[in-house]
Protein backbone atom coordinates (compact mmCIF):
# COMPACT_ATOMS: atom_id res chain seq x y z
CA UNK A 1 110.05 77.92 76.02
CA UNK A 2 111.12 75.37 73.64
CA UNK A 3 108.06 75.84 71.13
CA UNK A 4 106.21 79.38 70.68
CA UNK A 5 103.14 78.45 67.37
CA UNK A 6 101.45 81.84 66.50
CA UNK A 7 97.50 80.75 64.95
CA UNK A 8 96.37 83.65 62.85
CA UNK A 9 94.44 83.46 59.38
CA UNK A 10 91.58 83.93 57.74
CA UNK A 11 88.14 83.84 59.76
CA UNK A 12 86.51 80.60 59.13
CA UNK A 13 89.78 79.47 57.28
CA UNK A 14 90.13 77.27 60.74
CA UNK A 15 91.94 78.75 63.35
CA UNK A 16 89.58 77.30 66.45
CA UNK A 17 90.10 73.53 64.86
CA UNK A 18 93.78 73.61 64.54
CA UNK A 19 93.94 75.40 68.45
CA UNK A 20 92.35 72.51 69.57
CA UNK A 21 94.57 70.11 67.93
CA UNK A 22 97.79 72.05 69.24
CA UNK A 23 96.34 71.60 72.82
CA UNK A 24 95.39 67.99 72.30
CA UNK A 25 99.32 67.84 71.41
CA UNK A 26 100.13 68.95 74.29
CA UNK A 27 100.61 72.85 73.70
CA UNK A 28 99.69 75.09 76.70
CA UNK A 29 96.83 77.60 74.03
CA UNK A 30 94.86 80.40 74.23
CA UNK A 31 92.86 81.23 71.74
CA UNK A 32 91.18 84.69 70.06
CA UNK A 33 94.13 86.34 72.17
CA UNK A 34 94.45 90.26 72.09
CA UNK A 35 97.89 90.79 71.07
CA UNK A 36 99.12 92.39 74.03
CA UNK A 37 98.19 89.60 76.41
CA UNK A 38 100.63 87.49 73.80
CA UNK A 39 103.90 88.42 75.94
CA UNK A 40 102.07 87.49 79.13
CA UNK A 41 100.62 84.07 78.26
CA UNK A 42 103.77 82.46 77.30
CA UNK A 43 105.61 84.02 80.43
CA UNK A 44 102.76 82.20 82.21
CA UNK A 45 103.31 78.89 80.71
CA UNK A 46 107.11 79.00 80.89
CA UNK A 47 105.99 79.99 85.03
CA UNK A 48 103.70 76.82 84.96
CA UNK A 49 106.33 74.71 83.74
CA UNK A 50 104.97 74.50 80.43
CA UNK A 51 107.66 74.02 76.86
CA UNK A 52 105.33 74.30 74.36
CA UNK A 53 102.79 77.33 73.94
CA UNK A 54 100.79 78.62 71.03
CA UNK A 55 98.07 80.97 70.66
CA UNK A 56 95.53 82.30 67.87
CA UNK A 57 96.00 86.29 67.90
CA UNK A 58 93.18 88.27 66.82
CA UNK A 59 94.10 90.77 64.65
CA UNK A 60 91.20 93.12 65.09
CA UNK A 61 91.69 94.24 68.35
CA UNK A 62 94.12 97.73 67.99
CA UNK A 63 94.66 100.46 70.52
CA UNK A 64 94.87 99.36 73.69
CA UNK A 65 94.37 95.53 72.68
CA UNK A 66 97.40 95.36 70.92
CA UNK A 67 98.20 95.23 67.47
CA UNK A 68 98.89 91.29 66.03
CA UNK A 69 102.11 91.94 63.82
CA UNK A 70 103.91 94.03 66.48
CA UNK A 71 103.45 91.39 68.73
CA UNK A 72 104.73 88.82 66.90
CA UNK A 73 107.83 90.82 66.46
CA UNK A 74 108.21 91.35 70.29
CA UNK A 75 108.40 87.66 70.91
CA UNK A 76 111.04 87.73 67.80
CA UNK A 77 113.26 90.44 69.84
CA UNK A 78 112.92 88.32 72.65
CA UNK A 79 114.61 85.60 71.15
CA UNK A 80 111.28 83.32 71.50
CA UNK A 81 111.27 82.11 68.25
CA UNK A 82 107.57 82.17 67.37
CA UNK A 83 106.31 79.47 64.18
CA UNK A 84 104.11 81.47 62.18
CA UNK A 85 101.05 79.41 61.11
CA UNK A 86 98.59 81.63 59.09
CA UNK A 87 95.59 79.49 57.68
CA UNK A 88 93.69 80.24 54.67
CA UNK A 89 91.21 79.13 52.48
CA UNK A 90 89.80 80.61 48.84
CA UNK A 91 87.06 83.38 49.30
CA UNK A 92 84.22 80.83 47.71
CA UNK A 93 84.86 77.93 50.31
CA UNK A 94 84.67 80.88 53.34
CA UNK A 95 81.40 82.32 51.76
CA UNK A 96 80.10 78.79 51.89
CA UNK A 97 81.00 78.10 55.16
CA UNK A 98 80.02 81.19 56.45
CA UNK A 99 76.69 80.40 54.79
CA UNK A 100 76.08 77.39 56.68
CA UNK A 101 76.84 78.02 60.08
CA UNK A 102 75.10 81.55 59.41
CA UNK A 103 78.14 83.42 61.77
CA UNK A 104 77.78 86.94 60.88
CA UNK A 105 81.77 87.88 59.66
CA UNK A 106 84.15 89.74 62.27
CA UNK A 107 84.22 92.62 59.32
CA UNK A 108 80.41 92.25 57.93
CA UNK A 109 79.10 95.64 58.23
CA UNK A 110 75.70 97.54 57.25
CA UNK A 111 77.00 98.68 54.69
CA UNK A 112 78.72 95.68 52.87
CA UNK A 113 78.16 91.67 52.47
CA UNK A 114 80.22 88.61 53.15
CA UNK A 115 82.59 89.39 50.30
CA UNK A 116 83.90 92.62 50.66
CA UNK A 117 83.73 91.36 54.58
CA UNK A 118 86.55 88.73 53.21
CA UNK A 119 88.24 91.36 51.26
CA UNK A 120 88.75 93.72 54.20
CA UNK A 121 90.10 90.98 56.11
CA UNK A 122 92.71 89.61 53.41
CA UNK A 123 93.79 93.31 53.01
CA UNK A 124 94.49 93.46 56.95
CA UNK A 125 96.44 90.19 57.16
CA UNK A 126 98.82 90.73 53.83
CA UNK A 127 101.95 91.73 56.12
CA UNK A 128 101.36 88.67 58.36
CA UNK A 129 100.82 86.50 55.72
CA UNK A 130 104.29 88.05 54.06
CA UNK A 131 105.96 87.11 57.55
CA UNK A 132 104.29 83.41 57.96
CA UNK A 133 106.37 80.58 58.66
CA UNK A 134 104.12 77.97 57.56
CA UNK A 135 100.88 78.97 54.81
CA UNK A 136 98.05 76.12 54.89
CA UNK A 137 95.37 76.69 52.22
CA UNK A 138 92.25 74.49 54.18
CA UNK A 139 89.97 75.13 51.10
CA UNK A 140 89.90 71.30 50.67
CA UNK A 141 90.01 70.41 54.05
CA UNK A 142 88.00 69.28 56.68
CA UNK A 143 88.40 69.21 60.66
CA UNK A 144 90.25 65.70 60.26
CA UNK A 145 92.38 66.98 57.28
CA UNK A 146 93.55 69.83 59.38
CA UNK A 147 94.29 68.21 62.45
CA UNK A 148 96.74 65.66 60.50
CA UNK A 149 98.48 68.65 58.88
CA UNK A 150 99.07 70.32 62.03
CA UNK A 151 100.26 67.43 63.36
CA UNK A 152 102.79 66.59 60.84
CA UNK A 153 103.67 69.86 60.36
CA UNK A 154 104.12 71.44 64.02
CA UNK A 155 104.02 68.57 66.04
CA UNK A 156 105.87 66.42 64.45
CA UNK A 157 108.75 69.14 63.59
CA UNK A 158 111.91 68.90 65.94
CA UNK A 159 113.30 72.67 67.18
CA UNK A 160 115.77 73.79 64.82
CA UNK A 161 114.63 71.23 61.98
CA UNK A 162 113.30 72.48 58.35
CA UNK A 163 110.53 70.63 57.89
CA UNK A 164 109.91 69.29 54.36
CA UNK A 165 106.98 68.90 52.58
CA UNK A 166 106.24 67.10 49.33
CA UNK A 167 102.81 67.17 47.78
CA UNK A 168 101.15 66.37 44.81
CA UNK A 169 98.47 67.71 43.18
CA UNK A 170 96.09 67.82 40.10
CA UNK A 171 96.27 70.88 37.89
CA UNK A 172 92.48 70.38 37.27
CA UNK A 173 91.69 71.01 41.02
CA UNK A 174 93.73 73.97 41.24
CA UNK A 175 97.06 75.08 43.00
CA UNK A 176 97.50 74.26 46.33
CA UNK A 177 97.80 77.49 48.08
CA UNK A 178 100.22 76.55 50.48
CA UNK A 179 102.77 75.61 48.40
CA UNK A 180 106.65 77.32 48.49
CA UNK A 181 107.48 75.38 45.07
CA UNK A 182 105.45 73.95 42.20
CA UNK A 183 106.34 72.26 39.47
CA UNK A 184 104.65 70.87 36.38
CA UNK A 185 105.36 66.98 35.39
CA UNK A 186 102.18 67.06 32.73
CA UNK A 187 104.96 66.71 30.02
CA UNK A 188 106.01 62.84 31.20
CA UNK A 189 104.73 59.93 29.73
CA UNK A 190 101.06 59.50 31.23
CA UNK A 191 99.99 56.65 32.95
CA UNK A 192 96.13 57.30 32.57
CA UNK A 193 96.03 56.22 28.94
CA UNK A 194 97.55 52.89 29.61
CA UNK A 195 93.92 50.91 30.29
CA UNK A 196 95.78 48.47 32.78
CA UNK A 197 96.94 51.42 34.98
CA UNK A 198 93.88 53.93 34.69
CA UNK A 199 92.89 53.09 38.45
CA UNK A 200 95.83 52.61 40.06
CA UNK A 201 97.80 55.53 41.76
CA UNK A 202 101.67 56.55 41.66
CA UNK A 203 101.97 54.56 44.31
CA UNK A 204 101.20 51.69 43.36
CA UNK A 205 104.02 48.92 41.71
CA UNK A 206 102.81 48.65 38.34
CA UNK A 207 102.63 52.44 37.47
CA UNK A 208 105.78 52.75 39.85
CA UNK A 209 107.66 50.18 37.06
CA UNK A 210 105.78 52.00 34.87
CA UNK A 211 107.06 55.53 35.08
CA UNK A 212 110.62 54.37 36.46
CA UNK A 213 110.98 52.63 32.55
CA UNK A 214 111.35 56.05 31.20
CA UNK A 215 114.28 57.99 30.85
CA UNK A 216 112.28 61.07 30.87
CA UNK A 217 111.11 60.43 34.03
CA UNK A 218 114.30 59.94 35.85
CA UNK A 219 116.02 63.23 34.02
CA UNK A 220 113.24 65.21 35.44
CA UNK A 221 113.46 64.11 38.90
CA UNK A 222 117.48 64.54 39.00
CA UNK A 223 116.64 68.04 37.24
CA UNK A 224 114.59 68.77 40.54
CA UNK A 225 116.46 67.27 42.79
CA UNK A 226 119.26 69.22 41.64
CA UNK A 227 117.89 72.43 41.88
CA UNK A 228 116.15 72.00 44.95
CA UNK A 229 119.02 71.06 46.85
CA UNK A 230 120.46 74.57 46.59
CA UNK A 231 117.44 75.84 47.66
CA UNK A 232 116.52 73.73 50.16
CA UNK A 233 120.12 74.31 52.00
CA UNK A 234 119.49 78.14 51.44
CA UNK A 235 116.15 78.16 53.42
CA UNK A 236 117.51 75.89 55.97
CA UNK A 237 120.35 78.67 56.22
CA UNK A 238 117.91 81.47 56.64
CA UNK A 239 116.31 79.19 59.74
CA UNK A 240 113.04 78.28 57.91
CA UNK A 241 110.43 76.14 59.96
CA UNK A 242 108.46 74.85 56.80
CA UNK A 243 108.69 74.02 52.89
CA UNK A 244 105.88 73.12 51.03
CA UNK A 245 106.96 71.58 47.22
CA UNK A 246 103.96 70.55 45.57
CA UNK A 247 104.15 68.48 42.26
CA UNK A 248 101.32 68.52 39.49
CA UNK A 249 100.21 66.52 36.97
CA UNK A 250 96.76 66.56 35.13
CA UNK A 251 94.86 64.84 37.47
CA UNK A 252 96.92 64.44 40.89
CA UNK A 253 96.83 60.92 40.94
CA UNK A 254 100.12 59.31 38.66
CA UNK A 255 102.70 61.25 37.76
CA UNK A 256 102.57 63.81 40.62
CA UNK A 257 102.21 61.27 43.08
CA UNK A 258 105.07 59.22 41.64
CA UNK A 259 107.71 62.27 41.42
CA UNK A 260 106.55 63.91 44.78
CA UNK A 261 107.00 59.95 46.51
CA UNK A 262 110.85 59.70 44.84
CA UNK A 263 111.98 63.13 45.22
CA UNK A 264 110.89 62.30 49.41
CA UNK A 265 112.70 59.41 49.46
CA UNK A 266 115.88 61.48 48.01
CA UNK A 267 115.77 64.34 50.38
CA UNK A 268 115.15 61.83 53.67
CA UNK A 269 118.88 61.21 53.58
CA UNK A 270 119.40 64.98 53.98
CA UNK A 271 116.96 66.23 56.07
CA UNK A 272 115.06 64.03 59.05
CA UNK A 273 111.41 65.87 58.80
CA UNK A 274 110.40 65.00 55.12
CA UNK A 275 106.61 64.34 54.63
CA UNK A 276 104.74 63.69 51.95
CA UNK A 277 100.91 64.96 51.13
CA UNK A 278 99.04 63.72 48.32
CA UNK A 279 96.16 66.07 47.47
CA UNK A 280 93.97 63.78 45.36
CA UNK A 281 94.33 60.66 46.75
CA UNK A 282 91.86 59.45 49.41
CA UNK A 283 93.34 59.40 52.82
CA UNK A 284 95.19 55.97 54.05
């Protein structure tokens, strides 16, 4: 088996969209898979001829179903090398969404509503989440959003490669949730008040020449760079899949974008699987 993707998460956080995006990748999947059957399915695929597996545990199912984290630890022993992806989302985007398809929650009971529902469920999932390879906060996301992301996260990633990301983000839309790393560039010279460069993005060659005219901005970057290197090399020691460094400014749309784009473009010489994500930017 050369790749072995565990799904697990947060109901409604995704796990069904980002199955079905595995499999259109090519992944042999099962999905909503008691954890004892976990062992079984990938000795099926490797039977079938079949390198890359993944499956969405449920984490529900205990006694005789299995319980998820022990079986995730089983492929571990057996040298399988299962990639962690847990999936979440913030507790007001899953009441929403629950509230629009009108699912009844895996843990609504009689006696409590869709919040404490969400509750239980984070409560249950805190050691898997602890043991996650890769964390992907689909608050913000829709089915399109998630399929790139699991395609340039998983599919994308070679065996035995740390995969990088950079991403940039606005303070004023909140922390990414999937993020390893953040840092805070609100104290360099802003490009918003400049009238010439209000509606342009980091990415663009005016507030590129813009930003790369101040010293500030170049000591912060090296400072960065400098500090992620060691940790960077540390994680890749420690055979970590995934590293999310997000990047904020005010708004998510100059500075953050401008830092996270340079401080990609310094690590690509290091490391082949560096991507970059930009949180408040409309898609390309």
């Amino acid at each position: 088996m050369r790749r072995l993707v565990i799904v697990t998460g947060l109901s409604g956080a995704g796990k069904s969209q980002a199955m079905k995006s595995l499999e259109d990748f090519g992944f042999a999947c099962l999905d909503n898979a008691p954890p004892v059957l976990a062992r079984s399915f990938v000795a099926l695929a490797a039977a079938a001829g079949r390198t890359d597996a993944a499956l969405a545990l449920d984490v529900r199912t205990l006694g005789p179903f299995g319980d998820a984290e022990a079986a995730i630890d089983e492929l571990a022993a057996e040298h399988l090398h299962p990639e962690v992806l847990f999936l979440d989302a913030e507790d007001e985007t899953l009441v929403r969404r629950y509230s629009e398809t009108r699912r009844r929650h895996p843990y609504g009971g009689s006696k409590g509503g869709l919040v404490e529902a969400i509750a239980a469920e984070r409560r249950l999932l805190e050691p898997i989440i602890r043991a996650a390879d890769m964390v992907v906060d689909t608050s913000k996301m829709g089915v399109h959003a998630l399929r790139d992301v699991v395609r340039e996260r998983i599919d994308r990633r070679r065996a035995g490669r740390l995969s990088l990301m950079f991403e940039s983000f606005g303070f004023k839309h909140g922390i990414p949730g999937d993020a390893d790393f953040v840092f805070d560039v609100r104290s360099l010279p802003n490009p918003f008040w400049e009238q010439s460069l209000r509606d342009l993005t980091g990415r663009d060659v005016a507030v590129v020449d813009y930003l790369a005219g101040h010293a500030s901005v170049g000591v912060m970057i090296a400072d960065l760079a400098g500090f992620l290197s060691k940790r960077i090399a540390e994680f890749a020691l420690a055979n970590r899949g995934y590293l999310t460094i997000a990047i904020g400014c005010t708004g998510g749309r100059h500075r953050s974008v401008y830092v996270a784009e340079r401080l990609a473009a310094l690590f690509r010489e290091s490391y082949p699987e560096v991507l970059t994500r930009h949180d408040s930017l409309p898609p390309d």
